[in-house]
PDB file of N, CA and C in Angstrom:
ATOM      1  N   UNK A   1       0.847  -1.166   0.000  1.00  0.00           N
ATOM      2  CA  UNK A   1       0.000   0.000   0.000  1.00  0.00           C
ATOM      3  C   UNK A   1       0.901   1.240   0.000  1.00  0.00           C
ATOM      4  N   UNK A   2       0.689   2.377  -0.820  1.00  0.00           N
ATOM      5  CA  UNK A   2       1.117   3.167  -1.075  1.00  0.00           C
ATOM      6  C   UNK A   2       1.132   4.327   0.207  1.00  0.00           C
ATOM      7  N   UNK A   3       2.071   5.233   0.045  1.00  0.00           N
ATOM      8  CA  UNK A   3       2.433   6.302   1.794  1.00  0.00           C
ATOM      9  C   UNK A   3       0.987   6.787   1.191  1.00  0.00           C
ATOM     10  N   UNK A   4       0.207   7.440   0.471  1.00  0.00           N
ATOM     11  CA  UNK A   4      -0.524   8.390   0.265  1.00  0.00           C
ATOM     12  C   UNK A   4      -2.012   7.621   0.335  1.00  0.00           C
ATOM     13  N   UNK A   5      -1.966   6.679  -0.195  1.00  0.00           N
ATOM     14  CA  UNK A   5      -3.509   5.762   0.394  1.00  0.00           C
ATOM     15  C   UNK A   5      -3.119   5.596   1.865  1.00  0.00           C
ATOM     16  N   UNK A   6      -2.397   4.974   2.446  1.00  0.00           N
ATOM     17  CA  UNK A   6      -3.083   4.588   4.167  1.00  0.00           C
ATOM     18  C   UNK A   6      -2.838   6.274   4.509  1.00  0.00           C
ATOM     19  N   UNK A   7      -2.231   7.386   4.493  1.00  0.00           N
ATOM     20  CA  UNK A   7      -2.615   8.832   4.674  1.00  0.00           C
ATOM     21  C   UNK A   7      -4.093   8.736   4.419  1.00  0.00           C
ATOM     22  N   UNK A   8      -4.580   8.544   3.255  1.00  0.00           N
ATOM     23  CA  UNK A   8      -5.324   8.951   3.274  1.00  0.00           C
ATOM     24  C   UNK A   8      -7.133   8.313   4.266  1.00  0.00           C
ATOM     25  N   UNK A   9      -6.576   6.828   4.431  1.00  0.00           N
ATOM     26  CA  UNK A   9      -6.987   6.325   5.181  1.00  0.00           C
ATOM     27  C   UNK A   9      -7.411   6.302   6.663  1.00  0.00           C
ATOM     28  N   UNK A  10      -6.066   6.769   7.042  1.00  0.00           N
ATOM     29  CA  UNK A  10      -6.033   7.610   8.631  1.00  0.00           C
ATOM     30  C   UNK A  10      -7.036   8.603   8.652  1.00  0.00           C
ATOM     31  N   UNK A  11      -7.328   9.604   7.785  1.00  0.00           N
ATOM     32  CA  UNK A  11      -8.020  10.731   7.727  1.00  0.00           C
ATOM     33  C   UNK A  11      -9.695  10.532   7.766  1.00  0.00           C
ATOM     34  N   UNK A  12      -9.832   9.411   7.988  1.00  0.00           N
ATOM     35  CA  UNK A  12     -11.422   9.427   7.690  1.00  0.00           C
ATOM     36  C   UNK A  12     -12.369   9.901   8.982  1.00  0.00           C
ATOM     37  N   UNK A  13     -12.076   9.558  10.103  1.00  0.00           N
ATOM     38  CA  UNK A  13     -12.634  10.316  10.895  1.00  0.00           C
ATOM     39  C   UNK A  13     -12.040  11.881  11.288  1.00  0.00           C
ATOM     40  N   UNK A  14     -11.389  12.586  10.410  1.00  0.00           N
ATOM     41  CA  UNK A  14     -11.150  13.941  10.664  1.00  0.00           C
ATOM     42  C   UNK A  14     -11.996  15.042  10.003  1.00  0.00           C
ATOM     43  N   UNK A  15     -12.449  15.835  10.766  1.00  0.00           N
ATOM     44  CA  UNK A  15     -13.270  16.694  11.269  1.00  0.00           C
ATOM     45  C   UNK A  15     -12.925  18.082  10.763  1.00  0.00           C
ATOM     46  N   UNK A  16     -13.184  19.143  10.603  1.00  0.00           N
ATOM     47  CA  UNK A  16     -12.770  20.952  10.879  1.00  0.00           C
ATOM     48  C   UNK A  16     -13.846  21.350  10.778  1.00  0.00           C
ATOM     49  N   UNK A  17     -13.951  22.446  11.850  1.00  0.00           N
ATOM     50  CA  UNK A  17     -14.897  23.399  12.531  1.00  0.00           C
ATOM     51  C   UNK A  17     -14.326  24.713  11.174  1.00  0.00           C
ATOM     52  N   UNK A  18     -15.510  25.568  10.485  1.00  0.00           N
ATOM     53  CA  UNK A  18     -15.467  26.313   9.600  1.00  0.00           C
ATOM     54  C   UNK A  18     -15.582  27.602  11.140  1.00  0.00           C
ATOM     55  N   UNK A  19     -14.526  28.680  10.841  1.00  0.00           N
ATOM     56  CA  UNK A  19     -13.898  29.469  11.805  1.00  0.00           C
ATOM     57  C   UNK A  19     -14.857  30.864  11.196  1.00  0.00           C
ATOM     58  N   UNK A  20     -15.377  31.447  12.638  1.00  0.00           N
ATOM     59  CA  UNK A  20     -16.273  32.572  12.819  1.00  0.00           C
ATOM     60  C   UNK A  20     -16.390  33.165  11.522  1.00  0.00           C
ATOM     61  N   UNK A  21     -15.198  33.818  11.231  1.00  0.00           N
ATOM     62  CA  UNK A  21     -14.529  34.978  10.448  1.00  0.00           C
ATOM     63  C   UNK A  21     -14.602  34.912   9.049  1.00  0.00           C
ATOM     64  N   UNK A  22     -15.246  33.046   8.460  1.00  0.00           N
ATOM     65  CA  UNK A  22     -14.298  32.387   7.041  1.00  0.00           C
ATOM     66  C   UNK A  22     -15.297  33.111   6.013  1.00  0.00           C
ATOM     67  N   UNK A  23     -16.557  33.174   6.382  1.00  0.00           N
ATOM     68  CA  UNK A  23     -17.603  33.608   5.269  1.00  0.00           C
ATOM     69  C   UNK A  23     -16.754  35.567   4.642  1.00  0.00           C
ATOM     70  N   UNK A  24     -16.710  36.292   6.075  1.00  0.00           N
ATOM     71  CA  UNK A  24     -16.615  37.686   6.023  1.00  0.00           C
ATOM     72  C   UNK A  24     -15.171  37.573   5.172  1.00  0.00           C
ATOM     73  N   UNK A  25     -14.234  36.734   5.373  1.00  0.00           N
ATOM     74  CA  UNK A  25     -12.714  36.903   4.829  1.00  0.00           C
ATOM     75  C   UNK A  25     -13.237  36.493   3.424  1.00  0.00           C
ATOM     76  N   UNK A  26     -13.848  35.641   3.226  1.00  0.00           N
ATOM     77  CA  UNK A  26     -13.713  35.318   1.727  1.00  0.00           C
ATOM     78  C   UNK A  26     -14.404  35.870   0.997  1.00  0.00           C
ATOM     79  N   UNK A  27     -15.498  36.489   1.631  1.00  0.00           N
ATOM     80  CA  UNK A  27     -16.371  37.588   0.721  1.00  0.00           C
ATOM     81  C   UNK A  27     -15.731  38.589   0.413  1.00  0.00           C
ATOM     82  N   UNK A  28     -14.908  39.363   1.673  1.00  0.00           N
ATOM     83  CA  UNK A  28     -14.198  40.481   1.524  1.00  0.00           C
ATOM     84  C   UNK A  28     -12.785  40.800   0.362  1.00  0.00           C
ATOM     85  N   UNK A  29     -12.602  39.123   0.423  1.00  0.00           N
ATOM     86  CA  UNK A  29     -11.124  39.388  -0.375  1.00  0.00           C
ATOM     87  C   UNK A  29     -11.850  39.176  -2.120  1.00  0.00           C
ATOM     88  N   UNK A  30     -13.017  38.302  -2.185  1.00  0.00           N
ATOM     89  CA  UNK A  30     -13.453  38.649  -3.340  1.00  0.00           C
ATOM     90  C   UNK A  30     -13.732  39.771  -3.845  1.00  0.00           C
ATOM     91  N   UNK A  31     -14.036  40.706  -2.645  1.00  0.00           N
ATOM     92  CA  UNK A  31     -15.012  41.973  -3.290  1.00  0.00           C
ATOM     93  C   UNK A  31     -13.881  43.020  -3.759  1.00  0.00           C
ATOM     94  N   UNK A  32     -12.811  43.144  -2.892  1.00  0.00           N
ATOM     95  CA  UNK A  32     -11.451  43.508  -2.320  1.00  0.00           C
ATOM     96  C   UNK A  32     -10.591  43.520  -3.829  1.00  0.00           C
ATOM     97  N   UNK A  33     -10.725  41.850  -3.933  1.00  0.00           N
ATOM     98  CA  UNK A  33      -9.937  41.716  -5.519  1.00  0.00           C
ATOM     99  C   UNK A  33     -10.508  42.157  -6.619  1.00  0.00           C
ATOM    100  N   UNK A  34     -11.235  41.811  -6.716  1.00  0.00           N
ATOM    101  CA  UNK A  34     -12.336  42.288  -7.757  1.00  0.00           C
ATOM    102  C   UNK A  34     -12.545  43.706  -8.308  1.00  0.00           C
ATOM    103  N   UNK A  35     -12.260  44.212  -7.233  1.00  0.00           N
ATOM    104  CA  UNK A  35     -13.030  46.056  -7.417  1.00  0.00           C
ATOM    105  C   UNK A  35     -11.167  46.517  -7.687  1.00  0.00           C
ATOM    106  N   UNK A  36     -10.134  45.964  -7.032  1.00  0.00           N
ATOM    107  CA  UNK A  36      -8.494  46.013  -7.491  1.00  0.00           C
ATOM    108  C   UNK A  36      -8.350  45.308  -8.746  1.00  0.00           C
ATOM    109  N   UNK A  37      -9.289  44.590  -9.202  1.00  0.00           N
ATOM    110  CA  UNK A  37      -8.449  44.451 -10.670  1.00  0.00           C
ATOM    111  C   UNK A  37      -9.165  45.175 -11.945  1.00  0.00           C
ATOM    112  N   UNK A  38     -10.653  45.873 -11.001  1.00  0.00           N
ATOM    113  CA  UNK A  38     -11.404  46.351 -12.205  1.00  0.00           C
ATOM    114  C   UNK A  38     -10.909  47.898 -12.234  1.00  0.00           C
ATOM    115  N   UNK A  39      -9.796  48.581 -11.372  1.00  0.00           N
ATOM    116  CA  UNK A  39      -9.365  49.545 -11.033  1.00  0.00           C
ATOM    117  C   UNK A  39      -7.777  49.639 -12.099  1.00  0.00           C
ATOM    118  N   UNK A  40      -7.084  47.852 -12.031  1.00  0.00           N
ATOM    119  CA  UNK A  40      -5.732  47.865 -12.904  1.00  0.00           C
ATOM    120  C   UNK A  40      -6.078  48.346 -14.001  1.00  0.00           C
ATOM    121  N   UNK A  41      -7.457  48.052 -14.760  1.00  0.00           N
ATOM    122  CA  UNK A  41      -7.949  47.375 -16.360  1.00  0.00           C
ATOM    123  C   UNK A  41      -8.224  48.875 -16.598  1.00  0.00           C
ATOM    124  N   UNK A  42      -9.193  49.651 -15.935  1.00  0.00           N
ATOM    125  CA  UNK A  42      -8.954  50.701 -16.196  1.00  0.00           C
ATOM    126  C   UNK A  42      -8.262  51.437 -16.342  1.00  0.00           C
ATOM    127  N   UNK A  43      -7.373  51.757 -15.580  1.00  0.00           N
ATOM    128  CA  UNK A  43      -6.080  52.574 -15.355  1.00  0.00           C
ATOM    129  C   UNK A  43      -5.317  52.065 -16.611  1.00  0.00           C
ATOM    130  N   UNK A  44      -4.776  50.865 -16.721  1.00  0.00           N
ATOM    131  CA  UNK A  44      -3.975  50.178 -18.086  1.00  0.00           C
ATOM    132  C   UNK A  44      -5.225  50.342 -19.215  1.00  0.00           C
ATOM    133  N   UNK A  45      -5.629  50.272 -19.487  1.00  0.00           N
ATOM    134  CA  UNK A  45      -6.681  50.878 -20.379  1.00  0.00           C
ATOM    135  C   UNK A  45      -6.631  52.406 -20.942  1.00  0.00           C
ATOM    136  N   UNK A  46      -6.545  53.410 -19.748  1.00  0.00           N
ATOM    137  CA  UNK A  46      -6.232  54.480 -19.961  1.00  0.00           C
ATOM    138  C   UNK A  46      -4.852  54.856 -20.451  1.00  0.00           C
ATOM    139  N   UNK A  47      -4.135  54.351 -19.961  1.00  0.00           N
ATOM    140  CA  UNK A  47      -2.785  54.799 -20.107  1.00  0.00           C
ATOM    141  C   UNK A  47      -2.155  54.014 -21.297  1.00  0.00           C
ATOM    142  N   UNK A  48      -2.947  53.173 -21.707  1.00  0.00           N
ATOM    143  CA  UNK A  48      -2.376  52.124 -23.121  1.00  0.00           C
ATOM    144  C   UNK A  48      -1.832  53.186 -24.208  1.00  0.00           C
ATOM    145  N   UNK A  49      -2.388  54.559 -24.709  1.00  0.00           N
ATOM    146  CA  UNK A  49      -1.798  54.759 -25.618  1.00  0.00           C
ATOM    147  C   UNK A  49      -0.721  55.325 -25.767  1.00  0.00           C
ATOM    148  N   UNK A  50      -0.298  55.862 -24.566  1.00  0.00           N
ATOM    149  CA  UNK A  50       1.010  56.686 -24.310  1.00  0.00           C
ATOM    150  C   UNK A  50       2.027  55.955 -23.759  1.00  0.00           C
ATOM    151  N   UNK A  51       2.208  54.257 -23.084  1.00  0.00           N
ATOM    152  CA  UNK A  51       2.766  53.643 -22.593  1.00  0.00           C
ATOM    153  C   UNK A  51       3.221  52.541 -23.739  1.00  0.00           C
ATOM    154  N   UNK A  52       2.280  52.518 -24.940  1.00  0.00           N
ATOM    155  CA  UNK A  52       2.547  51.313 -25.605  1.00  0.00           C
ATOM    156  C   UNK A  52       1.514  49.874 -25.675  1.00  0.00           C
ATOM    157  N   UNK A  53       1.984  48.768 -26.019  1.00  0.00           N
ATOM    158  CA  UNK A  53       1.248  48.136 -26.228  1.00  0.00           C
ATOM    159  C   UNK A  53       1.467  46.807 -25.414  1.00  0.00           C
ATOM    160  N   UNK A  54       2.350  46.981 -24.447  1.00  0.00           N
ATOM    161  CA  UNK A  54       2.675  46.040 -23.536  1.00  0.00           C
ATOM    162  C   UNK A  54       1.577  46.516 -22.098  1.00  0.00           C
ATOM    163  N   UNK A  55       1.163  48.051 -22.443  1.00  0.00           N
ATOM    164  CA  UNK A  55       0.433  48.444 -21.480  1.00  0.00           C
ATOM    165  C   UNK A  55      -1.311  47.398 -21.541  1.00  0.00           C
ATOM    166  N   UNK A  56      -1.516  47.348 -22.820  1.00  0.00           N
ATOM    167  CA  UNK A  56      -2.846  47.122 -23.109  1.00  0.00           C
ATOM    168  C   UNK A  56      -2.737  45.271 -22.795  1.00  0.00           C
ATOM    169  N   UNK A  57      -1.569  44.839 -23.145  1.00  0.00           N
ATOM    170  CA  UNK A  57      -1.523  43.488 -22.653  1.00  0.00           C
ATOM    171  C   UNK A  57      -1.414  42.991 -21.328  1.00  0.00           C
ATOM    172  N   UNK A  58      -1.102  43.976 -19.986  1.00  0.00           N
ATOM    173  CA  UNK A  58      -1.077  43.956 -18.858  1.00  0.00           C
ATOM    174  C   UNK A  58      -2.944  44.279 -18.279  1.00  0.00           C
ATOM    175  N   UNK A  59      -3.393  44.818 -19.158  1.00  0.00           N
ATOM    176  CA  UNK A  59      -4.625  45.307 -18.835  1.00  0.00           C
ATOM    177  C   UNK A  59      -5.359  43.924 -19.184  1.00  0.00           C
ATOM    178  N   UNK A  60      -5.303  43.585 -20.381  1.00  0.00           N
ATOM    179  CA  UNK A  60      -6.182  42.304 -20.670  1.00  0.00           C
ATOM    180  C   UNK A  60      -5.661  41.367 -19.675  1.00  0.00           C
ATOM    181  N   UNK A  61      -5.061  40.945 -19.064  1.00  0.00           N
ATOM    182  CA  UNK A  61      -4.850  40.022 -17.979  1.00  0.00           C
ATOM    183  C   UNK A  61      -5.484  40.190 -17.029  1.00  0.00           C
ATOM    184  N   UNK A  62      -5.680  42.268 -16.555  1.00  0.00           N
ATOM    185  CA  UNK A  62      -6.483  42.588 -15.218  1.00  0.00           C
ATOM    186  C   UNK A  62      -8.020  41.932 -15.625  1.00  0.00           C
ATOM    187  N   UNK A  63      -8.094  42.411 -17.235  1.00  0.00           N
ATOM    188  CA  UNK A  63      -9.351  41.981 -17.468  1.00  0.00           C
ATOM    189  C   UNK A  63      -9.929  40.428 -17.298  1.00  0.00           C
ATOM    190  N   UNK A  64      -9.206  39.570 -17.466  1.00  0.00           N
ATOM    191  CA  UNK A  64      -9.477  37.966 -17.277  1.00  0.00           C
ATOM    192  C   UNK A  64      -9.099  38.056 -15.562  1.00  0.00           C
ATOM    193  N   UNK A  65      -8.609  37.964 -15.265  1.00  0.00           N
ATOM    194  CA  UNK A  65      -8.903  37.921 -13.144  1.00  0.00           C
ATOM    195  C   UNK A  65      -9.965  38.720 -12.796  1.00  0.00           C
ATOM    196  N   UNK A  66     -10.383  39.789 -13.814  1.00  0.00           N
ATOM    197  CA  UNK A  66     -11.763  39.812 -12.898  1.00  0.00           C
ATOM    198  C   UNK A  66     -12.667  39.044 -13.674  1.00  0.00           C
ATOM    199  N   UNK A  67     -12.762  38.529 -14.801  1.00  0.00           N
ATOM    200  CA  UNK A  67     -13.723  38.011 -15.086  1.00  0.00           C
ATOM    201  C   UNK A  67     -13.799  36.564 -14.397  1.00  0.00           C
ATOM    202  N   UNK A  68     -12.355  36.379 -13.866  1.00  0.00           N
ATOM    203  CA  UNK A  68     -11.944  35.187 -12.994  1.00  0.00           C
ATOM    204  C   UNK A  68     -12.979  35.343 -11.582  1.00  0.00           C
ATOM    205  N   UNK A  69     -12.827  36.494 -10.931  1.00  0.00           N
ATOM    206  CA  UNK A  69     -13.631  36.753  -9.806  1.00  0.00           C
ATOM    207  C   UNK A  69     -14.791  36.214  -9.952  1.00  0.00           C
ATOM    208  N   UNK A  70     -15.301  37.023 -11.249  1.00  0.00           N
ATOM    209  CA  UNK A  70     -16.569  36.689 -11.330  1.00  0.00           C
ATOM    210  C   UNK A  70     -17.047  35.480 -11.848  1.00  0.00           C
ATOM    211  N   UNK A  71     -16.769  34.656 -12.134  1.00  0.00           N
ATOM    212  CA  UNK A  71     -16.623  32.863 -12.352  1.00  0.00           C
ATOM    213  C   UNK A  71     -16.724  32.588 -11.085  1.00  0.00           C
ATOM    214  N   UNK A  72     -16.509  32.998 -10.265  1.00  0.00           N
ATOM    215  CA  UNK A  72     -15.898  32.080  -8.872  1.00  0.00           C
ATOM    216  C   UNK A  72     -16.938  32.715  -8.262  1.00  0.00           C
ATOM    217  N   UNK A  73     -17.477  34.158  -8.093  1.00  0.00           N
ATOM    218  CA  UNK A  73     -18.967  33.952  -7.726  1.00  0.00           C
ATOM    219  C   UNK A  73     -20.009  33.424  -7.952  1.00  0.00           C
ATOM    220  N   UNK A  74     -20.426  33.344  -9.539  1.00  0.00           N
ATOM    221  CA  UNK A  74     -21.118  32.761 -10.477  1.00  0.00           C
ATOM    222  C   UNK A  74     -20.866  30.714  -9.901  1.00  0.00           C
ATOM    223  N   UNK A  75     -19.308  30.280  -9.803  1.00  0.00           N
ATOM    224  CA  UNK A  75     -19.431  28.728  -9.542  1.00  0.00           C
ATOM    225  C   UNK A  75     -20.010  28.601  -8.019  1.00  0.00           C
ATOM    226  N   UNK A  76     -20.126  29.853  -7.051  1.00  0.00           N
ATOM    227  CA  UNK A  76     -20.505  29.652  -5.965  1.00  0.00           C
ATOM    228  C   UNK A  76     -22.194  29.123  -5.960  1.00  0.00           C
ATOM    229  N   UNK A  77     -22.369  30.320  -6.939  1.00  0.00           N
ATOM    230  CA  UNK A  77     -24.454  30.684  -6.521  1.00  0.00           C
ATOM    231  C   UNK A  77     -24.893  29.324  -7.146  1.00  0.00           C
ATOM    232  N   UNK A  78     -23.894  28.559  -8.368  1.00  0.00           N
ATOM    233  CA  UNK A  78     -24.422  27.141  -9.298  1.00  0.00           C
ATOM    234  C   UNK A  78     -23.908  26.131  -8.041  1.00  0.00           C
ATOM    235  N   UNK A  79     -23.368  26.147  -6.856  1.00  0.00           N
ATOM    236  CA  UNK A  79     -22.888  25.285  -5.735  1.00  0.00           C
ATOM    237  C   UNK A  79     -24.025  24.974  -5.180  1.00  0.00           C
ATOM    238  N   UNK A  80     -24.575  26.716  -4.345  1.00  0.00           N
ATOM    239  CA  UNK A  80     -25.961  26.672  -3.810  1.00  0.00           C
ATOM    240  C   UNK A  80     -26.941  25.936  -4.057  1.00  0.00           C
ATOM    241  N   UNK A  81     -27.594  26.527  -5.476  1.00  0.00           N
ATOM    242  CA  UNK A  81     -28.384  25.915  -6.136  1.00  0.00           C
ATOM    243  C   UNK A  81     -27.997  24.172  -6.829  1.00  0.00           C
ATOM    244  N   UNK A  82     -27.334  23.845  -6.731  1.00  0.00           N
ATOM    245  CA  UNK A  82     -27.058  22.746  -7.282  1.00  0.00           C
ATOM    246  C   UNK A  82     -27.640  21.543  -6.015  1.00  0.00           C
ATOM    247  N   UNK A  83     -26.975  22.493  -4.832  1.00  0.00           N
ATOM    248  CA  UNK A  83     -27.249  21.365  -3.557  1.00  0.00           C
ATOM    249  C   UNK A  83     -28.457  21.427  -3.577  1.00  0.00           C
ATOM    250  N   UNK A  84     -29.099  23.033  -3.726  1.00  0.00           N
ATOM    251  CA  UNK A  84     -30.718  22.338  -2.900  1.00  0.00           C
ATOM    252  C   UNK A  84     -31.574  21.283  -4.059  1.00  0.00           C
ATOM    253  N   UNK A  85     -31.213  21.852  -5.283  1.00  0.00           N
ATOM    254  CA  UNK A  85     -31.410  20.914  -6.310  1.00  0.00           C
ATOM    255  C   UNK A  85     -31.187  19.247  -5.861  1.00  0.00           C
ATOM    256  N   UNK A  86     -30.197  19.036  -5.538  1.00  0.00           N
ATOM    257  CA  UNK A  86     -29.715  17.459  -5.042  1.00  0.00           C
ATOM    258  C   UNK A  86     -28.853  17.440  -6.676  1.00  0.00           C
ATOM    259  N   UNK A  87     -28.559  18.232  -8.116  1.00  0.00           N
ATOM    260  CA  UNK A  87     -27.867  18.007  -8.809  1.00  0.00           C
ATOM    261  C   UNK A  87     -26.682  18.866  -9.098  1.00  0.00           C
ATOM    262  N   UNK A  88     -25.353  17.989  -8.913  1.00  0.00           N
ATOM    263  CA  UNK A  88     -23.900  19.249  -8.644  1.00  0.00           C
ATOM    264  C   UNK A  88     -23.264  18.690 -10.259  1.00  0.00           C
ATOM    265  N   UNK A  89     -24.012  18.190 -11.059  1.00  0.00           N
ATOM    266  CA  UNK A  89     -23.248  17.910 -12.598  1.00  0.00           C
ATOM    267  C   UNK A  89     -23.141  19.400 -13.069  1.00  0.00           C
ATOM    268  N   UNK A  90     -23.950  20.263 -12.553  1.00  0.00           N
ATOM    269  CA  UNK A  90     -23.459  21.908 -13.318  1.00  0.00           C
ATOM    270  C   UNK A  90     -22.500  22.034 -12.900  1.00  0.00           C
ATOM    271  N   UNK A  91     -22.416  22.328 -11.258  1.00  0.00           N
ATOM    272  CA  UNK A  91     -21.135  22.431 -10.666  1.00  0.00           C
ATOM    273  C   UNK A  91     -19.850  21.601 -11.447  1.00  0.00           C
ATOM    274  N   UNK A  92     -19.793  21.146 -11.516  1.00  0.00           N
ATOM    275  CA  UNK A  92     -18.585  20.434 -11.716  1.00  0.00           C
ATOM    276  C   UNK A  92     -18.425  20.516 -13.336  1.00  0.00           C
ATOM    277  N   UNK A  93     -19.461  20.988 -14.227  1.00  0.00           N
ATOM    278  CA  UNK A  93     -18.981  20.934 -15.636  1.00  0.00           C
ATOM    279  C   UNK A  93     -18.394  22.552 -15.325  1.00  0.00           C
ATOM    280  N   UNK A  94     -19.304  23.330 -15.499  1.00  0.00           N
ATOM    281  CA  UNK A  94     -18.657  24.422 -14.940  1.00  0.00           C
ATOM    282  C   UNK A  94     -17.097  24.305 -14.165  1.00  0.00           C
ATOM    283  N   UNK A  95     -17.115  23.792 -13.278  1.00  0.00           N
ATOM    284  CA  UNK A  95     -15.721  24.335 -12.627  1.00  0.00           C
ATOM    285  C   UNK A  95     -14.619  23.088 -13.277  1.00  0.00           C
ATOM    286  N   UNK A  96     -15.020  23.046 -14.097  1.00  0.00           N
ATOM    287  CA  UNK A  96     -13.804  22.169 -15.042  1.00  0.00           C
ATOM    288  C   UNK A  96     -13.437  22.991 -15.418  1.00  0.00           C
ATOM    289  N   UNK A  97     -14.130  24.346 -15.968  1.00  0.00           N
ATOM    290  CA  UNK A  97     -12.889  25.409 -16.726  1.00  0.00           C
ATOM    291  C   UNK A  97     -12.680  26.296 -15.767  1.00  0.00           C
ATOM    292  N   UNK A  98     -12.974  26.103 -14.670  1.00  0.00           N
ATOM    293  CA  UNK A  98     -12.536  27.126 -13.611  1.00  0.00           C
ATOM    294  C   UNK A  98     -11.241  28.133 -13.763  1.00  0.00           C
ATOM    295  N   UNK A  99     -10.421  27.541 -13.983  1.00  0.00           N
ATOM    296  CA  UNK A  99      -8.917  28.314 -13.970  1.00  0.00           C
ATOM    297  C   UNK A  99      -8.671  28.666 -15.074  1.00  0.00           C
ATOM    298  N   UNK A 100      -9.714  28.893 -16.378  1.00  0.00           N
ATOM    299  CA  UNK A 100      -9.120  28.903 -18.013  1.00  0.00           C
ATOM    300  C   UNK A 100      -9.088  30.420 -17.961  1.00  0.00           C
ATOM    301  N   UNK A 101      -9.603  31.282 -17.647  1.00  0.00           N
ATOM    302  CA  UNK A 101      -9.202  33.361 -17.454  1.00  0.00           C
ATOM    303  C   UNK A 101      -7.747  33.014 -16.865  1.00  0.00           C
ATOM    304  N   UNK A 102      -7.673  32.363 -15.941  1.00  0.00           N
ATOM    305  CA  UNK A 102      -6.254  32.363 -14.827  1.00  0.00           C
ATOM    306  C   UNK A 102      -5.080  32.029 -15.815  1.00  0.00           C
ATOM    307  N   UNK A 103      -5.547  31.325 -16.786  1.00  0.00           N
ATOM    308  CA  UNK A 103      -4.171  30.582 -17.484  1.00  0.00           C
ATOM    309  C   UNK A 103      -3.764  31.844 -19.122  1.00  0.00           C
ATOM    310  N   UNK A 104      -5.198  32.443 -19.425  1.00  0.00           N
ATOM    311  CA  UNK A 104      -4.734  33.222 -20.470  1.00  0.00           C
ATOM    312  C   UNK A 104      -5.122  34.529 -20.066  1.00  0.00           C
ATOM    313  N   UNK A 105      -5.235  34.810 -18.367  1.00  0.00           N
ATOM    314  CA  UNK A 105      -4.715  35.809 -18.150  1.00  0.00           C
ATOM    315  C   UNK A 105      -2.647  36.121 -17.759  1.00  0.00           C
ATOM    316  N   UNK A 106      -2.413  34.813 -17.393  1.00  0.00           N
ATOM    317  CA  UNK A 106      -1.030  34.613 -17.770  1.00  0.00           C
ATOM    318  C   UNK A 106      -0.128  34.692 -18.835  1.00  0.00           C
ATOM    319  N   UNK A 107      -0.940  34.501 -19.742  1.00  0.00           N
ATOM    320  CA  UNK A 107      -0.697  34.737 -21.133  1.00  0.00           C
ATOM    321  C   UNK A 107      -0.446  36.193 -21.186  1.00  0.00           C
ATOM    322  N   UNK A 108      -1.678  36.923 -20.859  1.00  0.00           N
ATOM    323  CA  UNK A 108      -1.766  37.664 -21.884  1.00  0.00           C
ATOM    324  C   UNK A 108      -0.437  38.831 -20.458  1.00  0.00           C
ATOM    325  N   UNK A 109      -0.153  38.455 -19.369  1.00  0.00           N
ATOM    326  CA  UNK A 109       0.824  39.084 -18.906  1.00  0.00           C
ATOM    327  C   UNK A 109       2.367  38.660 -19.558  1.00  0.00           C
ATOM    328  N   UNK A 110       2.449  37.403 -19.991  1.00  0.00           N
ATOM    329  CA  UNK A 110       3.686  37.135 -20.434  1.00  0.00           C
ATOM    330  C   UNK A 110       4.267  37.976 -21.727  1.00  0.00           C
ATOM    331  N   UNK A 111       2.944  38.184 -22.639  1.00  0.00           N
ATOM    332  CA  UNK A 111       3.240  39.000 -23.768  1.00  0.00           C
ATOM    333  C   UNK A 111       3.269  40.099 -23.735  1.00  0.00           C
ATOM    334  N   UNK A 112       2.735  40.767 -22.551  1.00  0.00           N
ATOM    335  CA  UNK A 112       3.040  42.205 -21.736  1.00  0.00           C
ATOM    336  C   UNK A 112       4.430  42.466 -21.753  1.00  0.00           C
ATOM    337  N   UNK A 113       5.124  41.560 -20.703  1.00  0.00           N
ATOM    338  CA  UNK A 113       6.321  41.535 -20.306  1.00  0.00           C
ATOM    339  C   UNK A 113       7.076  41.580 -22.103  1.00  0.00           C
ATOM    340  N   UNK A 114       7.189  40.281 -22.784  1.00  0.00           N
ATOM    341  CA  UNK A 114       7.460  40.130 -23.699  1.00  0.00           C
ATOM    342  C   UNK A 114       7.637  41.466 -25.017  1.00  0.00           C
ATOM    343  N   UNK A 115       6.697  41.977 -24.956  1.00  0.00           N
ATOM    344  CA  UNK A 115       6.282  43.480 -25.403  1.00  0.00           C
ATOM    345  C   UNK A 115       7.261  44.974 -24.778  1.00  0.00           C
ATOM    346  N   UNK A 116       7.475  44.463 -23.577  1.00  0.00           N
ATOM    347  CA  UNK A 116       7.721  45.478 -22.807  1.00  0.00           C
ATOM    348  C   UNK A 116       9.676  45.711 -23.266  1.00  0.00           C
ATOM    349  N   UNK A 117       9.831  44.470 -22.939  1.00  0.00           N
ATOM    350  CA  UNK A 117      11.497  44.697 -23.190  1.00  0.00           C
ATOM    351  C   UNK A 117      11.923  44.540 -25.064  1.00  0.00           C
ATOM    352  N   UNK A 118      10.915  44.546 -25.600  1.00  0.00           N
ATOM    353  CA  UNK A 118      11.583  44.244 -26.992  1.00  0.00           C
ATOM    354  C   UNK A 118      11.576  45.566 -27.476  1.00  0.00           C
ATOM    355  N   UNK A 119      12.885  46.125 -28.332  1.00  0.00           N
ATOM    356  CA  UNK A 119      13.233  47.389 -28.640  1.00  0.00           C
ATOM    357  C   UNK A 119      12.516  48.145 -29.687  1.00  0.00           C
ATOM    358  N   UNK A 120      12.199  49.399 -29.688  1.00  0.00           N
ATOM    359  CA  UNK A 120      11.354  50.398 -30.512  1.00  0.00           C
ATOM    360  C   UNK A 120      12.065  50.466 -32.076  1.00  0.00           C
TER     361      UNK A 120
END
């Protein structure tokens, strides 16, 4: 038997108590991030034409993390509803692409960067 099956075995009667604070922290840092990246997109938005075009590619990245935010509220309210439903197949088709803004908002920072140091 493998170290990571009997781990995981041991674990079956373990427990965690969800802590006073967890709802207010995670709402807050959503709302927190969210309203900070819809603040980058603008700002890099504005400033794209006088900075270049590495500016506008730093912005489209702010733009996919918030649309990231907003996925991750949106996979919350299809969580809700899914449970009282008794069906979580949305949930889970949905959050199969969960991280796809996250990965070509990486993108679109790499070609920022990429943009940024290549000569005029």
């Amino acid at each position: 038997m493998s170290l990571v099956a009997s781990l995981i075995m041991l674990q079956t009667g373990v427990s965690a108590n969800q802590p006073a604070y967890f709802a207010a922290v995670l709402i807050g840092s959503l709302i927190l991030g969210g309203v900070g990246w819809l603040v980058a997109a603008v700002m890099g938005f504005a400033r794209a034409r006088a900075f270049g075009a590495s500016t506008r590619w730093f912005s489209l990245s702010a733009v996919c993390l918030l649309i990231y935010h907003i996925q991750f509220l949106l996979l919350g309210f299809l969580a809700v509803a899914g449970r009282q439903q008794g069906d979580l197949d949305s949930v889970l088709a949905f959050g199969a692409f969960f991280n796809i803004f996250v990965i070509v908002g990486a993108f679109c920072a790499i070609m920022g960067f990429v943009r940024l140091t290549s000569p005029r």
